[in-house]
PDB file of N, CA and C in Angstrom:
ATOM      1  N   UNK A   1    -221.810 317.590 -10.125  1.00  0.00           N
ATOM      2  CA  UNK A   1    -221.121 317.249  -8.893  1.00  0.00           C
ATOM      3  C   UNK A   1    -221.870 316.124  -8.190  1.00  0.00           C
ATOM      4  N   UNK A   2    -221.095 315.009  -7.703  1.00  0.00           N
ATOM      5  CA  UNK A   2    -221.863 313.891  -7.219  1.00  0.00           C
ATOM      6  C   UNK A   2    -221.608 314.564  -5.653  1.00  0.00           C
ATOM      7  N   UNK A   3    -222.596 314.027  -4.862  1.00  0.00           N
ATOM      8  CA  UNK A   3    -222.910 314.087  -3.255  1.00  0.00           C
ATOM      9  C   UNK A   3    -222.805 312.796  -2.503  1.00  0.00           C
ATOM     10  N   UNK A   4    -221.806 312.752  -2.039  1.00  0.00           N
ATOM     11  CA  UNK A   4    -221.340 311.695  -1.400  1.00  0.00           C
ATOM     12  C   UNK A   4    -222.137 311.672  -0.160  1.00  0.00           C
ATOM     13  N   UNK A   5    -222.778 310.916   0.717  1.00  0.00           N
ATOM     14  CA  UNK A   5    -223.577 310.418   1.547  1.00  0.00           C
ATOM     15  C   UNK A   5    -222.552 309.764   2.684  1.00  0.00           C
ATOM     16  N   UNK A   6    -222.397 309.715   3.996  1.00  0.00           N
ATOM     17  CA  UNK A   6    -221.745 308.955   4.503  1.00  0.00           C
ATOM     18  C   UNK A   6    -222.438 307.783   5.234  1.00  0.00           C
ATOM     19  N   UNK A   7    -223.676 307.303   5.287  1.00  0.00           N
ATOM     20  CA  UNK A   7    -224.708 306.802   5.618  1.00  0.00           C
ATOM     21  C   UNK A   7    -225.591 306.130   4.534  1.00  0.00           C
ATOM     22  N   UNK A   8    -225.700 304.866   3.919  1.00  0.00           N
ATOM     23  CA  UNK A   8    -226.875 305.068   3.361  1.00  0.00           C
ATOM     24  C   UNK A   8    -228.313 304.921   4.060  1.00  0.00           C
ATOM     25  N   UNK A   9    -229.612 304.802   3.472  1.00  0.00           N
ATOM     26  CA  UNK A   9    -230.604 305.192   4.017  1.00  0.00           C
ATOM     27  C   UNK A   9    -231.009 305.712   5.304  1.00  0.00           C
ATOM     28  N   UNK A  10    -230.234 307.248   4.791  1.00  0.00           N
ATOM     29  CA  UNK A  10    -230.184 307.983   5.969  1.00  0.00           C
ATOM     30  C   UNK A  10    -231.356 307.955   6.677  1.00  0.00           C
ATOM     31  N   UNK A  11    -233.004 308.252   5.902  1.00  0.00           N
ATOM     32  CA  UNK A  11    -233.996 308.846   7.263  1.00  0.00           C
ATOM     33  C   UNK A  11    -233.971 307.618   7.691  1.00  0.00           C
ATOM     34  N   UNK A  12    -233.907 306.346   7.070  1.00  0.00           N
ATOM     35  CA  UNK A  12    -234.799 305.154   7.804  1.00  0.00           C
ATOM     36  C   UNK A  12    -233.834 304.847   8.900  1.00  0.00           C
ATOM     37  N   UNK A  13    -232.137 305.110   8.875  1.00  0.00           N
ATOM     38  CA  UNK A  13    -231.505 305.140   9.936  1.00  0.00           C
ATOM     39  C   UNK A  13    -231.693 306.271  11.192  1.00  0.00           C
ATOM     40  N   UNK A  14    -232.115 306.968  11.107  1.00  0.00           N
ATOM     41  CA  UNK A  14    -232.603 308.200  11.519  1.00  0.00           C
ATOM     42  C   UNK A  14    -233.869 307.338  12.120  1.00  0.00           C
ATOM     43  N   UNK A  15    -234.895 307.472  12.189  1.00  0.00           N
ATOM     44  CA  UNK A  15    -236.159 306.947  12.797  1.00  0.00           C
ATOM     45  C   UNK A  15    -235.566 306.042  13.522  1.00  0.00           C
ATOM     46  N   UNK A  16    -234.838 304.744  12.822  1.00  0.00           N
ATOM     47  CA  UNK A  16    -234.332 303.592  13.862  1.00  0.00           C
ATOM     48  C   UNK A  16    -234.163 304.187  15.247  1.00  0.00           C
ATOM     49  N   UNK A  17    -232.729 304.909  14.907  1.00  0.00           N
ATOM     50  CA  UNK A  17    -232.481 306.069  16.332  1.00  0.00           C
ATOM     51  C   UNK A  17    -233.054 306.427  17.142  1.00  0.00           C
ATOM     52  N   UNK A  18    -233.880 306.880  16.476  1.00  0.00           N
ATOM     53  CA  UNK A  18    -234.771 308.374  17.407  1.00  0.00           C
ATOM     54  C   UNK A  18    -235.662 307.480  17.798  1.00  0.00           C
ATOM     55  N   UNK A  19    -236.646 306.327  16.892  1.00  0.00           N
ATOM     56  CA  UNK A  19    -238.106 305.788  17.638  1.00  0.00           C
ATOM     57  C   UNK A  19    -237.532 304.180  18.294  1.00  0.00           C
ATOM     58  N   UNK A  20    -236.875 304.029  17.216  1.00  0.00           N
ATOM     59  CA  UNK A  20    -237.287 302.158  17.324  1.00  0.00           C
ATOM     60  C   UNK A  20    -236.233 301.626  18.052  1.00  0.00           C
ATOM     61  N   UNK A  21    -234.880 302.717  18.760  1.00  0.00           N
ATOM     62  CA  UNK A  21    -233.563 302.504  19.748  1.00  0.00           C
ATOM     63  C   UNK A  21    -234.892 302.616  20.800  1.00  0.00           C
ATOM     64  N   UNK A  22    -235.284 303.799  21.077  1.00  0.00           N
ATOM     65  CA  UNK A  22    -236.405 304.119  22.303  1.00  0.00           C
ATOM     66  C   UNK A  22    -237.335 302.736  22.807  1.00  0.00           C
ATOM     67  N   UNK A  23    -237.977 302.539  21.736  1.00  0.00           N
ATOM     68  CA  UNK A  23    -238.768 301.438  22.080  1.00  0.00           C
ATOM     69  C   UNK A  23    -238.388 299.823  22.065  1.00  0.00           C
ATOM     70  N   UNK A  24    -237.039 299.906  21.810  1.00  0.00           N
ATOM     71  CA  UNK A  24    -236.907 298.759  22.646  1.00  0.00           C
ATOM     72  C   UNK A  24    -236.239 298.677  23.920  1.00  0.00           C
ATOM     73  N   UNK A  25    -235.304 299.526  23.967  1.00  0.00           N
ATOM     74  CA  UNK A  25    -234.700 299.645  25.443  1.00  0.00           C
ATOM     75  C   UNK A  25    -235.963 299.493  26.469  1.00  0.00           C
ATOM     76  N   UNK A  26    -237.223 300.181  26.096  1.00  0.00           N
ATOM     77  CA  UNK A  26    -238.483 300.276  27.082  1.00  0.00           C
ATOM     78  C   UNK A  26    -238.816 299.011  26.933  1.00  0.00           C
ATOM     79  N   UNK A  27    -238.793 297.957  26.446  1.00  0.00           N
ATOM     80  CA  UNK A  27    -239.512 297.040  26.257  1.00  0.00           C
ATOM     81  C   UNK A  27    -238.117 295.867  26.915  1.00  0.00           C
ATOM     82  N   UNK A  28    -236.741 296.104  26.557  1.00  0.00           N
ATOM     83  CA  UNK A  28    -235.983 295.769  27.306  1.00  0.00           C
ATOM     84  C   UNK A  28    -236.570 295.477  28.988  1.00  0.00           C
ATOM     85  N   UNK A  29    -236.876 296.298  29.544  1.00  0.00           N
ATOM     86  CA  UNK A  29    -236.885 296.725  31.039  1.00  0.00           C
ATOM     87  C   UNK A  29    -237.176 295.800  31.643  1.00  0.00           C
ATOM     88  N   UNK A  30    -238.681 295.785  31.460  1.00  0.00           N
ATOM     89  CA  UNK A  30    -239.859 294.565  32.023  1.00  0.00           C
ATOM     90  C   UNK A  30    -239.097 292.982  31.499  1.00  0.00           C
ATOM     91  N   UNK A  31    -238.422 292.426  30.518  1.00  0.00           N
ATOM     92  CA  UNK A  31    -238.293 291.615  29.803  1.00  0.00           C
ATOM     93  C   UNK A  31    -236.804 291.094  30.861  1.00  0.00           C
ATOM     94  N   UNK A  32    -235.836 292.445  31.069  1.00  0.00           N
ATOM     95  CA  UNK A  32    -234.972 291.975  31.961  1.00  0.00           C
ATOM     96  C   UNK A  32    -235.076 291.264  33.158  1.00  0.00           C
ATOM     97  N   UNK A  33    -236.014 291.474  33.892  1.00  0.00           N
ATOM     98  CA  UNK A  33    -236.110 291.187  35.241  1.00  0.00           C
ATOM     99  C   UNK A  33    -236.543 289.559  35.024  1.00  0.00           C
ATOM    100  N   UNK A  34    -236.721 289.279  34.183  1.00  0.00           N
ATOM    101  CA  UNK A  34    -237.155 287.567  34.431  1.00  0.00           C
ATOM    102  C   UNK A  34    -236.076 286.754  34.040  1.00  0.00           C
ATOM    103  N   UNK A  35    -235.146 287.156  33.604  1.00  0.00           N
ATOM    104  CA  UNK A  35    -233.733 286.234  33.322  1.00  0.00           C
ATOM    105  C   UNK A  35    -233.084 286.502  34.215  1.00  0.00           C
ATOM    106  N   UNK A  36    -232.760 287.752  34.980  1.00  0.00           N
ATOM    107  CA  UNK A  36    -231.191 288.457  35.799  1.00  0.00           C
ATOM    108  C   UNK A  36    -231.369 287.099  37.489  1.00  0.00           C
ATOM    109  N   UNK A  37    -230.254 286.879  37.108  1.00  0.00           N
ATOM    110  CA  UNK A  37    -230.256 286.031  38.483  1.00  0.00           C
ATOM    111  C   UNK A  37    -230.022 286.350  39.955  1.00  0.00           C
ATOM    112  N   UNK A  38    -230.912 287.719  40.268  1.00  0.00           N
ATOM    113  CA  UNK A  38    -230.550 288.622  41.135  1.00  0.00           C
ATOM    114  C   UNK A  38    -231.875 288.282  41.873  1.00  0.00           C
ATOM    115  N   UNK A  39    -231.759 289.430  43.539  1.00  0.00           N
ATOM    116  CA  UNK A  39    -232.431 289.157  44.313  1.00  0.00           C
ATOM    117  C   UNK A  39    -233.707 290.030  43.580  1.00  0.00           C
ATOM    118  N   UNK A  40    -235.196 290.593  44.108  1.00  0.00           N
ATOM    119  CA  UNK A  40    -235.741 290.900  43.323  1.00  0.00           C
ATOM    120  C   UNK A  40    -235.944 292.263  43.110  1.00  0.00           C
ATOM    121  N   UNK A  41    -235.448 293.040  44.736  1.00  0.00           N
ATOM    122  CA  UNK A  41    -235.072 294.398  44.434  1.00  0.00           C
ATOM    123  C   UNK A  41    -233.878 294.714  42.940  1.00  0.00           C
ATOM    124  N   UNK A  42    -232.744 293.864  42.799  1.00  0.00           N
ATOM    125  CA  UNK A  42    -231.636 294.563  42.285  1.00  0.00           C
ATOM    126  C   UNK A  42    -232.435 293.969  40.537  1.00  0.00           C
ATOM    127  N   UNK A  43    -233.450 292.949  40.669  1.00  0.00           N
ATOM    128  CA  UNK A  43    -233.979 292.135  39.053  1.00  0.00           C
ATOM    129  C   UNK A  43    -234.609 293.835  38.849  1.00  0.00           C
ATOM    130  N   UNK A  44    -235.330 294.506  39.406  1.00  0.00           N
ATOM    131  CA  UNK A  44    -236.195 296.076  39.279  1.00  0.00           C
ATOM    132  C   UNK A  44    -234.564 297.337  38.585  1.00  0.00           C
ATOM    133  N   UNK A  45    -233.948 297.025  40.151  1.00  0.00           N
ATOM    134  CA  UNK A  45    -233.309 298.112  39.928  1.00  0.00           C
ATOM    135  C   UNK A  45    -232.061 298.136  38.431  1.00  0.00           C
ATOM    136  N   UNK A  46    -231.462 297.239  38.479  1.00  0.00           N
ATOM    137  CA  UNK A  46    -230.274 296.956  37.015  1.00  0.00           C
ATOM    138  C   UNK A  46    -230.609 297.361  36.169  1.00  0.00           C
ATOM    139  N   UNK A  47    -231.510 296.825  35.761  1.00  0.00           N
ATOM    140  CA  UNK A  47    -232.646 296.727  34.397  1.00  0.00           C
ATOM    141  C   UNK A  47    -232.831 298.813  33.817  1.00  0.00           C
ATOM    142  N   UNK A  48    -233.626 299.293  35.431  1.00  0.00           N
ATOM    143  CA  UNK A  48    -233.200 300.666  34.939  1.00  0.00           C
ATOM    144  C   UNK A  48    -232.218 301.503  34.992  1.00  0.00           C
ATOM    145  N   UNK A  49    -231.130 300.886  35.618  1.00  0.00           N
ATOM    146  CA  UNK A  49    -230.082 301.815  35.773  1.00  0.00           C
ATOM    147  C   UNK A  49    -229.063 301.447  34.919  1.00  0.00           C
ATOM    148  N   UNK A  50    -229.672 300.468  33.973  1.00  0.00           N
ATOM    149  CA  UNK A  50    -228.854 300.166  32.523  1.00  0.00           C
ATOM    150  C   UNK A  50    -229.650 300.564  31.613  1.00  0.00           C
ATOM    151  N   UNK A  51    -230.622 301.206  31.798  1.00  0.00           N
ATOM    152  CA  UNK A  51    -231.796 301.828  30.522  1.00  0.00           C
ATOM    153  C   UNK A  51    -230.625 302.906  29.292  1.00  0.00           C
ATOM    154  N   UNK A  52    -230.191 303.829  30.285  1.00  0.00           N
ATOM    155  CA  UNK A  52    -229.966 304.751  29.093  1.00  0.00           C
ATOM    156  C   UNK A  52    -228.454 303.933  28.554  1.00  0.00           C
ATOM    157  N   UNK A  53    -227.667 303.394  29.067  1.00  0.00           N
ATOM    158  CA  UNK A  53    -226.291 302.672  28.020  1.00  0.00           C
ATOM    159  C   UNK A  53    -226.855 301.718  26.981  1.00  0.00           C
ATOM    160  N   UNK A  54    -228.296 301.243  27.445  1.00  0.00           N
ATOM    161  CA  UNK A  54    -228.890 300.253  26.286  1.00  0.00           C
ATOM    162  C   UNK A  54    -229.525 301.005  25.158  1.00  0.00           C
ATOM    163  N   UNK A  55    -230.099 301.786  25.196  1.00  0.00           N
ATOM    164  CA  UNK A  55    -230.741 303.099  24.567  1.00  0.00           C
ATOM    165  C   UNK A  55    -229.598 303.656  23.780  1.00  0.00           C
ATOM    166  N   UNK A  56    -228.468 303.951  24.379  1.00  0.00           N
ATOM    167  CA  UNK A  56    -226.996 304.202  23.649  1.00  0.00           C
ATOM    168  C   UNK A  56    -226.598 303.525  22.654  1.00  0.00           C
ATOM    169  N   UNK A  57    -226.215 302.453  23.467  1.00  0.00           N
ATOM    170  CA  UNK A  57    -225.474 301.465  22.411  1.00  0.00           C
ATOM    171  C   UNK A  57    -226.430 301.084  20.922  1.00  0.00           C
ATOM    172  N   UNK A  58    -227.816 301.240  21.223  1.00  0.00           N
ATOM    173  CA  UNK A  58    -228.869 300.694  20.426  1.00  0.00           C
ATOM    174  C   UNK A  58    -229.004 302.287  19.371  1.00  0.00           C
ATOM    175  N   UNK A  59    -228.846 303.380  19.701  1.00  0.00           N
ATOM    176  CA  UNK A  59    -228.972 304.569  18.739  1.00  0.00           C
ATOM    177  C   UNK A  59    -227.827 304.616  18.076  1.00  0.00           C
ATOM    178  N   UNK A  60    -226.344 304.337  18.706  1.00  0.00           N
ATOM    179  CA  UNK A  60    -224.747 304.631  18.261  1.00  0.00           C
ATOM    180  C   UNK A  60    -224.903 303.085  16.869  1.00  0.00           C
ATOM    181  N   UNK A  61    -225.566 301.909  17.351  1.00  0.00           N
ATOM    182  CA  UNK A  61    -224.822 301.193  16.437  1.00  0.00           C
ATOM    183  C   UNK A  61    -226.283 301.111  14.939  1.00  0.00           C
ATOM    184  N   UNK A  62    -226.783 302.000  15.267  1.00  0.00           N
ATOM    185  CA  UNK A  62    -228.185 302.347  14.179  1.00  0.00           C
ATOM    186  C   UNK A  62    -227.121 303.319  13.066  1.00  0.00           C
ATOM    187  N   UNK A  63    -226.302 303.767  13.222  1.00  0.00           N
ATOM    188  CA  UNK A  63    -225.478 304.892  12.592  1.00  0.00           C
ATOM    189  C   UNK A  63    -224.223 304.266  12.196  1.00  0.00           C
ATOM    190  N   UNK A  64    -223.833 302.889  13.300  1.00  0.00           N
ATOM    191  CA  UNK A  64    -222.088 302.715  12.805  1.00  0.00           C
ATOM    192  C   UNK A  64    -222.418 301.222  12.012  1.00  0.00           C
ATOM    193  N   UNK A  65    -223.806 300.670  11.850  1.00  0.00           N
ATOM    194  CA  UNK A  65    -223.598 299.238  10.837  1.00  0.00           C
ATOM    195  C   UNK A  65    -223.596 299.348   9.996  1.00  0.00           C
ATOM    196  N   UNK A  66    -222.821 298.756   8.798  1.00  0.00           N
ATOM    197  CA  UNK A  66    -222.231 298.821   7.485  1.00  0.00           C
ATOM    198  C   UNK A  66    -224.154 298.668   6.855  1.00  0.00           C
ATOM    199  N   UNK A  67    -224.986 297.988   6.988  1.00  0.00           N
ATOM    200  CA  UNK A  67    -226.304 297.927   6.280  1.00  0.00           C
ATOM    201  C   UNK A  67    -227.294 298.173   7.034  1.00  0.00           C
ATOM    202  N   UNK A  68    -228.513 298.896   6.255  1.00  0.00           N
ATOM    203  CA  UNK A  68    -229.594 299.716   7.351  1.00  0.00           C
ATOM    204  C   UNK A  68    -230.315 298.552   8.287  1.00  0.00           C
ATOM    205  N   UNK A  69    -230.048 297.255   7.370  1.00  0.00           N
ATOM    206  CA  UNK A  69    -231.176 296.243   7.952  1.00  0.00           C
ATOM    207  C   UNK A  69    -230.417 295.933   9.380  1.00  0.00           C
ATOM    208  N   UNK A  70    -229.529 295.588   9.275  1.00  0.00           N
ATOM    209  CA  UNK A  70    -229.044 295.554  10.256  1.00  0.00           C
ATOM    210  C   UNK A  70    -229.594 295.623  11.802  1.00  0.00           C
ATOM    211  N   UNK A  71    -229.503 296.762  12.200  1.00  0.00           N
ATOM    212  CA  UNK A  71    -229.830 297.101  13.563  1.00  0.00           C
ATOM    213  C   UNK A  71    -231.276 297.037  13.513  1.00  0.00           C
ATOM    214  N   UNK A  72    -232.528 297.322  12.558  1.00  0.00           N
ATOM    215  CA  UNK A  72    -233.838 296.758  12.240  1.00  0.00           C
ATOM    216  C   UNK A  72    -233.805 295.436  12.452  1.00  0.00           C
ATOM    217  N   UNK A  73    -233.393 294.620  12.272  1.00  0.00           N
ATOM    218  CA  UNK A  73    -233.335 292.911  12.564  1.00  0.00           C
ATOM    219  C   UNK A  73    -233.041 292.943  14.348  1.00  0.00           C
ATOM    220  N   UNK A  74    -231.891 293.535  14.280  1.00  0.00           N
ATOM    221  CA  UNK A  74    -231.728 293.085  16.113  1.00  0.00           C
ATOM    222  C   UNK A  74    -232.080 293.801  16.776  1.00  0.00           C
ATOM    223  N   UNK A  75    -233.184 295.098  16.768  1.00  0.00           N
ATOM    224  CA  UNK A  75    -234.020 295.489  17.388  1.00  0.00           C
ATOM    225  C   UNK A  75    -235.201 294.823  17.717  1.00  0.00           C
ATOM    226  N   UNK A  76    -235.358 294.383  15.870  1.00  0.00           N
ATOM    227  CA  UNK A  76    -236.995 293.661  15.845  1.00  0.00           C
ATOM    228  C   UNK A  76    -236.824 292.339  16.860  1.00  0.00           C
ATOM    229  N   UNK A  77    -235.701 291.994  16.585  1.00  0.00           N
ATOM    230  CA  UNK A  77    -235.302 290.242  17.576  1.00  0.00           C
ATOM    231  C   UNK A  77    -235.380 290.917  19.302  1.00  0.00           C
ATOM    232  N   UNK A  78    -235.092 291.465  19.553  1.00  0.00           N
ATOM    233  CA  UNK A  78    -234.905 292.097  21.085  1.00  0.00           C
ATOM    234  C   UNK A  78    -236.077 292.538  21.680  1.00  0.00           C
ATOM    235  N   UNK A  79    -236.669 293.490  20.580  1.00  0.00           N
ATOM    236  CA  UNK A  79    -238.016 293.738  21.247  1.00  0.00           C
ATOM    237  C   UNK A  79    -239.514 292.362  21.261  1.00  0.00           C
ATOM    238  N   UNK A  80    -239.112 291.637  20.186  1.00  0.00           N
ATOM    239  CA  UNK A  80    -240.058 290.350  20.049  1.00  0.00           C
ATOM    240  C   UNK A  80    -239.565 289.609  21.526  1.00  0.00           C
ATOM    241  N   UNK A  81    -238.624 289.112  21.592  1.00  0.00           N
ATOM    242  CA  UNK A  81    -237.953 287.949  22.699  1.00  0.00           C
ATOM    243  C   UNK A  81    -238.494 289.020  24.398  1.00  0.00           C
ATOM    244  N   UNK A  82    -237.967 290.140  24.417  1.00  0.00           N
ATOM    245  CA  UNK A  82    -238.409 290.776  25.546  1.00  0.00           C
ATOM    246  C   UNK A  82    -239.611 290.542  25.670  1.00  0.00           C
ATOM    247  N   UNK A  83    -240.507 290.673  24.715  1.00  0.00           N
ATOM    248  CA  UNK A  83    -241.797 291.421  25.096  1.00  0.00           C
ATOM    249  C   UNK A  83    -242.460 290.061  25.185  1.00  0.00           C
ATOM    250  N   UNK A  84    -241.795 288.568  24.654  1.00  0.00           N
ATOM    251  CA  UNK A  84    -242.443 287.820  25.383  1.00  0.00           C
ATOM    252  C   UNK A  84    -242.349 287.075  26.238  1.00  0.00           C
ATOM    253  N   UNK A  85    -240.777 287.501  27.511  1.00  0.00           N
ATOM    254  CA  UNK A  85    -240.792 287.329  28.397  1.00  0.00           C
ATOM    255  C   UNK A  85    -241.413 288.102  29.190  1.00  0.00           C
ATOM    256  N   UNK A  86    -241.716 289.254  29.262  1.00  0.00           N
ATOM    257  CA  UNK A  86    -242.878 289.882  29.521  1.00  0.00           C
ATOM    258  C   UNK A  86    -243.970 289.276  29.999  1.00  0.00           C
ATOM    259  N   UNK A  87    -244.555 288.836  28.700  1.00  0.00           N
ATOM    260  CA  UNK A  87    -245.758 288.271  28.527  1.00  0.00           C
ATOM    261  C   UNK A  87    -245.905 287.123  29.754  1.00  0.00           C
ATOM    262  N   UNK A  88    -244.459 286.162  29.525  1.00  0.00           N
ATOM    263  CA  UNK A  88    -244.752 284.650  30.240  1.00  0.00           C
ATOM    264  C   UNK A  88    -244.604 285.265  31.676  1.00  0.00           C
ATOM    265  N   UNK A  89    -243.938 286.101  31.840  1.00  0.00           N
ATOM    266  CA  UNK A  89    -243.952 286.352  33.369  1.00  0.00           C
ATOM    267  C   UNK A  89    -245.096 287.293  33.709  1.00  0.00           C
ATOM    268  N   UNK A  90    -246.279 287.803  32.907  1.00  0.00           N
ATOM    269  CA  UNK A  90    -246.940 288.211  33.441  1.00  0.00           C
ATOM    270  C   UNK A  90    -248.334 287.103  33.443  1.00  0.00           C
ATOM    271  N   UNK A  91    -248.068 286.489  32.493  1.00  0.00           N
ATOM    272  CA  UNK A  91    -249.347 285.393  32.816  1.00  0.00           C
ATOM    273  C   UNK A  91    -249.327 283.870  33.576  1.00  0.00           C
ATOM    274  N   UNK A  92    -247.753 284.141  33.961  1.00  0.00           N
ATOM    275  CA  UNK A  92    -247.452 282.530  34.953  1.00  0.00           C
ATOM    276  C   UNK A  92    -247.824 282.960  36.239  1.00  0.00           C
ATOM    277  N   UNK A  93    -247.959 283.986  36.757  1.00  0.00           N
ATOM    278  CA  UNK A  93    -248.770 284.098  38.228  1.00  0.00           C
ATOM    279  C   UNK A  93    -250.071 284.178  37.981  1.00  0.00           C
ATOM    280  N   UNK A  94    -250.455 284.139  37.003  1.00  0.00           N
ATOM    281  CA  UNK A  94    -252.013 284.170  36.530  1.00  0.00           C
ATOM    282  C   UNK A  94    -252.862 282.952  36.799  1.00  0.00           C
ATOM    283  N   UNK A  95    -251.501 282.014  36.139  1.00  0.00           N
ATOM    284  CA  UNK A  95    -251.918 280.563  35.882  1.00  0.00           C
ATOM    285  C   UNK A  95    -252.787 279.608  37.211  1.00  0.00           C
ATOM    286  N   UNK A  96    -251.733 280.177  38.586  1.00  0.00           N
ATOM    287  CA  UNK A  96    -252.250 279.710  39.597  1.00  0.00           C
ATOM    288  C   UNK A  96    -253.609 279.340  40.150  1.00  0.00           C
TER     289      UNK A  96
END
């Protein structure tokens, strides 16, 4: 009897989910506030009160892309680009 799978590489889609959806939405956060063209309370507040639909959308489409690499690529791209706006906005008040 063959076992049909509806997923392939289930665990590594699985971890995506569970660790690597998590850690970028977190890395999202800080990374948002330096693009949003908002005042600087609402650049804080958006950012988390869009945490968990980003966290969503980022675990739901780890499960619905036709290839595992997939959502691994545009995680890895999201959390790289965030984390180094991050970076520039934490070391351009430095610079002064």
């Amino acid at each position: 009897m063959i076992k049909k799978s509806t997923f392939s590489a289930t665990k590594c889609r699985h971890l995506m989910a569970i660790v690597f959806a998590l850690v970028t939405a977190t890395v999202m956060i800080p990374g948002m506030t330096v693009y949003l063209p908002l005042s600087f309370e609402e650049q804080i507040l958006l950012p988390i009160l869009l945490f968990p639909f980003i966290w969503c959308g980022l675990f739901i489409y780890c499960y619905m892309s036709e290839k595992a690499w997939q959502p691994l690529l545009l995680m890895s791209a999201l959390t790289i680009s965030h984390g180094a706006l991050s970076y520039m906005a934490l070391t351009q008040g430095g610079a002064a």
